[in-house]
Protein backbone atom coordinates (compact mmCIF):
# COMPACT_ATOMS: atom_id res chain seq x y z
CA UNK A 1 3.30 -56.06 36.71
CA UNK A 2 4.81 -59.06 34.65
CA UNK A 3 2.63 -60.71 32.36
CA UNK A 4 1.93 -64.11 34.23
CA UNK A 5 0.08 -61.98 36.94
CA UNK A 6 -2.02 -59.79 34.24
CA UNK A 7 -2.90 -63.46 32.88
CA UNK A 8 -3.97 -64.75 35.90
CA UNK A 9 -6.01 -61.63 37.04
CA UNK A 10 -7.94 -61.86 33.94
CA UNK A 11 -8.70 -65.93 34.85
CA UNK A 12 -9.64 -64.44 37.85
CA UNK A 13 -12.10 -61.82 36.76
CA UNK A 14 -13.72 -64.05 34.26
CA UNK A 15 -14.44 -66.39 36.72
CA UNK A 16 -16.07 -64.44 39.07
CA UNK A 17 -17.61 -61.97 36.82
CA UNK A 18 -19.43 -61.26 32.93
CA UNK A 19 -17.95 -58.64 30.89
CA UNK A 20 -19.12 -58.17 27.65
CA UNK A 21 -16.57 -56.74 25.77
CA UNK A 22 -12.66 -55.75 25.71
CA UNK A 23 -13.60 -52.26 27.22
CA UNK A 24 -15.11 -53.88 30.16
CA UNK A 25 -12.48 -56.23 30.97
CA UNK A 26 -10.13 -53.63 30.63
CA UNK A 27 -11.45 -51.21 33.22
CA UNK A 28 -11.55 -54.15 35.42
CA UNK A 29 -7.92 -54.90 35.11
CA UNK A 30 -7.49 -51.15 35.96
CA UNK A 31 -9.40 -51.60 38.59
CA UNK A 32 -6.35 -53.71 39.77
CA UNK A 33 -3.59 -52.52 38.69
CA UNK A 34 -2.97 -53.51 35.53
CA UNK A 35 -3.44 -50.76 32.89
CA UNK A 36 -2.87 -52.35 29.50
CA UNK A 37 -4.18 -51.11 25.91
CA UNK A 38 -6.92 -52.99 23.94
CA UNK A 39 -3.74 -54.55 21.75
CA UNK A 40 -2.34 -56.22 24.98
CA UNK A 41 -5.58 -57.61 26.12
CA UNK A 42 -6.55 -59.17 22.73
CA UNK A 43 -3.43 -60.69 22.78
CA UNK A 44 -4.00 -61.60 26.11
CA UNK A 45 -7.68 -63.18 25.30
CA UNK A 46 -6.77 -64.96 22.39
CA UNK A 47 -4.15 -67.05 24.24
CA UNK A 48 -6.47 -67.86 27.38
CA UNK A 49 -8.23 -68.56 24.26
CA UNK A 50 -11.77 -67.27 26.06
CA UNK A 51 -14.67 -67.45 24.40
CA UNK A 52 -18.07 -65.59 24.46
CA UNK A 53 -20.87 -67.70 25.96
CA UNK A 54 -24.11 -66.00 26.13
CA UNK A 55 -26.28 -66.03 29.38
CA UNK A 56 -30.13 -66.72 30.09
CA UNK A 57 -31.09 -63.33 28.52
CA UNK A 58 -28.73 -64.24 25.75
CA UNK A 59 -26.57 -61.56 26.07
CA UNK A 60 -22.77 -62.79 25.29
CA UNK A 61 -19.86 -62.51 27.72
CA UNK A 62 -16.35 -63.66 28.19
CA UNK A 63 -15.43 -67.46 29.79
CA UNK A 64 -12.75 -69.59 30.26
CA UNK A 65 -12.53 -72.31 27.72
CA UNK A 66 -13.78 -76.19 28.82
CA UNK A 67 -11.58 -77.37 32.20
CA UNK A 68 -10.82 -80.33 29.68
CA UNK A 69 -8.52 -78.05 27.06
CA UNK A 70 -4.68 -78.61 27.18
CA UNK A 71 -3.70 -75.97 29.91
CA UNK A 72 0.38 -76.20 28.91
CA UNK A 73 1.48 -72.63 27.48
CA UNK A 74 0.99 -72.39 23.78
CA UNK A 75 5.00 -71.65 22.91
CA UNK A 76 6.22 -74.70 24.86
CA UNK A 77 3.56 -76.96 23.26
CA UNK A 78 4.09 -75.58 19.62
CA UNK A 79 8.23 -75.91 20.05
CA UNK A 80 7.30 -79.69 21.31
CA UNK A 81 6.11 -80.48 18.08
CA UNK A 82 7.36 -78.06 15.29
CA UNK A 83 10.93 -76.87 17.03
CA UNK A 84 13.94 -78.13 14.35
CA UNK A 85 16.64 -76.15 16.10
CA UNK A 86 18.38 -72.38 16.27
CA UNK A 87 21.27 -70.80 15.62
CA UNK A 88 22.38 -66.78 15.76
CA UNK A 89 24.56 -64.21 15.15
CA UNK A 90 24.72 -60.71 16.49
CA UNK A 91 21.44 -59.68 17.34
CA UNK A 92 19.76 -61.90 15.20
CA UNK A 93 18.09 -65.58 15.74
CA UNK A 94 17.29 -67.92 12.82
CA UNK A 95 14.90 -70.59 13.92
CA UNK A 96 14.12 -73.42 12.01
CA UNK A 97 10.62 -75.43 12.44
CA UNK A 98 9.01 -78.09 10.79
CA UNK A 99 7.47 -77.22 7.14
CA UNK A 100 4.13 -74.98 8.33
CA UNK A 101 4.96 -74.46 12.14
CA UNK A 102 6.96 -71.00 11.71
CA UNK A 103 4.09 -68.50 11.86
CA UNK A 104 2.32 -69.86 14.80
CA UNK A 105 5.66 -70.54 16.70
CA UNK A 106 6.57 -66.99 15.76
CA UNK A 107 3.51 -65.67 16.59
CA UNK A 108 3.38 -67.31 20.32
CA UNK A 109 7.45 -65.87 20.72
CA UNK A 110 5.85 -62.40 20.27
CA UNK A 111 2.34 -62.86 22.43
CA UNK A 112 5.32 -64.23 24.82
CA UNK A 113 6.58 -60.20 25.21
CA UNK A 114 10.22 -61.37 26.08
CA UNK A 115 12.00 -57.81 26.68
CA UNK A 116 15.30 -59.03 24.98
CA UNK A 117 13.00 -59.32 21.50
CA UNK A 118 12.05 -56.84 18.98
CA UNK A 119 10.03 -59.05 17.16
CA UNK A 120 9.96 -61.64 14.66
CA UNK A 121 9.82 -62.53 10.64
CA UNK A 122 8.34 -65.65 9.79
CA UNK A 123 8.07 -67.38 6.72
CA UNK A 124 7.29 -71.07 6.33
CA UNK A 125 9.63 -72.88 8.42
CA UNK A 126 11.84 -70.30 9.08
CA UNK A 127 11.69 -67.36 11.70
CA UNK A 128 14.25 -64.52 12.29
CA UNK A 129 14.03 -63.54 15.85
CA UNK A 130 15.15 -59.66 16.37
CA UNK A 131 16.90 -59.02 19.36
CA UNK A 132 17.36 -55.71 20.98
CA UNK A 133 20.56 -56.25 21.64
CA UNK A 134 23.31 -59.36 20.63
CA UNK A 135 24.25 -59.88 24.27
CA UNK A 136 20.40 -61.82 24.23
CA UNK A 137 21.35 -64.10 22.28
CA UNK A 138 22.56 -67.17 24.22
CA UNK A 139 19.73 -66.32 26.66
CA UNK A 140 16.97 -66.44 24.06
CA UNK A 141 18.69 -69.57 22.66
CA UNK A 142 18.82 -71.44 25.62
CA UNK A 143 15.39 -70.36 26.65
CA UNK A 144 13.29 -71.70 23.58
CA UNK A 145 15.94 -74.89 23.46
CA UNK A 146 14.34 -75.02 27.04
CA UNK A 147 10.73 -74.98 26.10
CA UNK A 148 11.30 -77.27 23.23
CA UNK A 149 12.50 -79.63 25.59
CA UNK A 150 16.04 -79.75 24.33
CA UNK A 151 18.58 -80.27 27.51
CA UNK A 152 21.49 -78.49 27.49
């Protein structure tokens, strides 16, 4: 299952239910379907960005952030604002961002678990994207020049 489903079937489950911890949730998600590891479901809360809210008894559980918080997908609303440009070779991406935005822009390309990447090296405003193999390239290219809102 892709990861826009697992996403939403976690919404899902945290809206009609109270799990206290990863364990919980995850057995739920296995429940349908989806068996991921503890890594892949941290990932996975930390960009629903839930939070722990504790009931009457005071006992904490997992909940969707306030209605109110920016729902646009975290990579497409850092490469808004921080996205200089790219430019590749082979099977390697150089991205350029604005002085401070390369970790958290590389960060979001790898929660984004794009098969055609290997993973990513950021240092201030710089990030080498890895690709698995060169023929990626223009695809990976075009895609974050998509999300950044650059037209073709």
């Amino acid at each position: 299952m892709n990861k826009h489903a697992r996403l939403a079937a976690i919404r899902e489950l945290v809206r009609e239910g109270r799990y206290a911890n990863q364990e919980e949730l995850r057995e739920a998600l296995a429940g349908r379907n989806f068996d991921i590891t503890q890594a892949t479901l941290s990932r996975d809360i930390r960009e629903l960005r839930l939070i722990k809210v504790p009931d009457a008894d005071g006992r904490a559980y997992y909940s969707l952030p306030p209605e109110t918080w920016d729902q646009t997908p975290r990579l497409e609303r850092l490469l808004s604002t921080l996205y200089v440009g790219a430019e590749g070779t082979g099977n390697l991406l150089v991205v350029k961002t604005l002085t401070g935005g390369a970790q958290p822009v590389a960060l979001a390309i790898d929660w984004e678990e794009w098969p055609e990447v290997l993973g990513t090296i950021a240092g201030d405003d710089t990030i080498l994207v890895i690709l698995r193999d060169a023929a990626h390239l223009k695809t990976i290219q075009q895609r974050i020049d998509e999300l950044a809102g650059i037209p073709d």
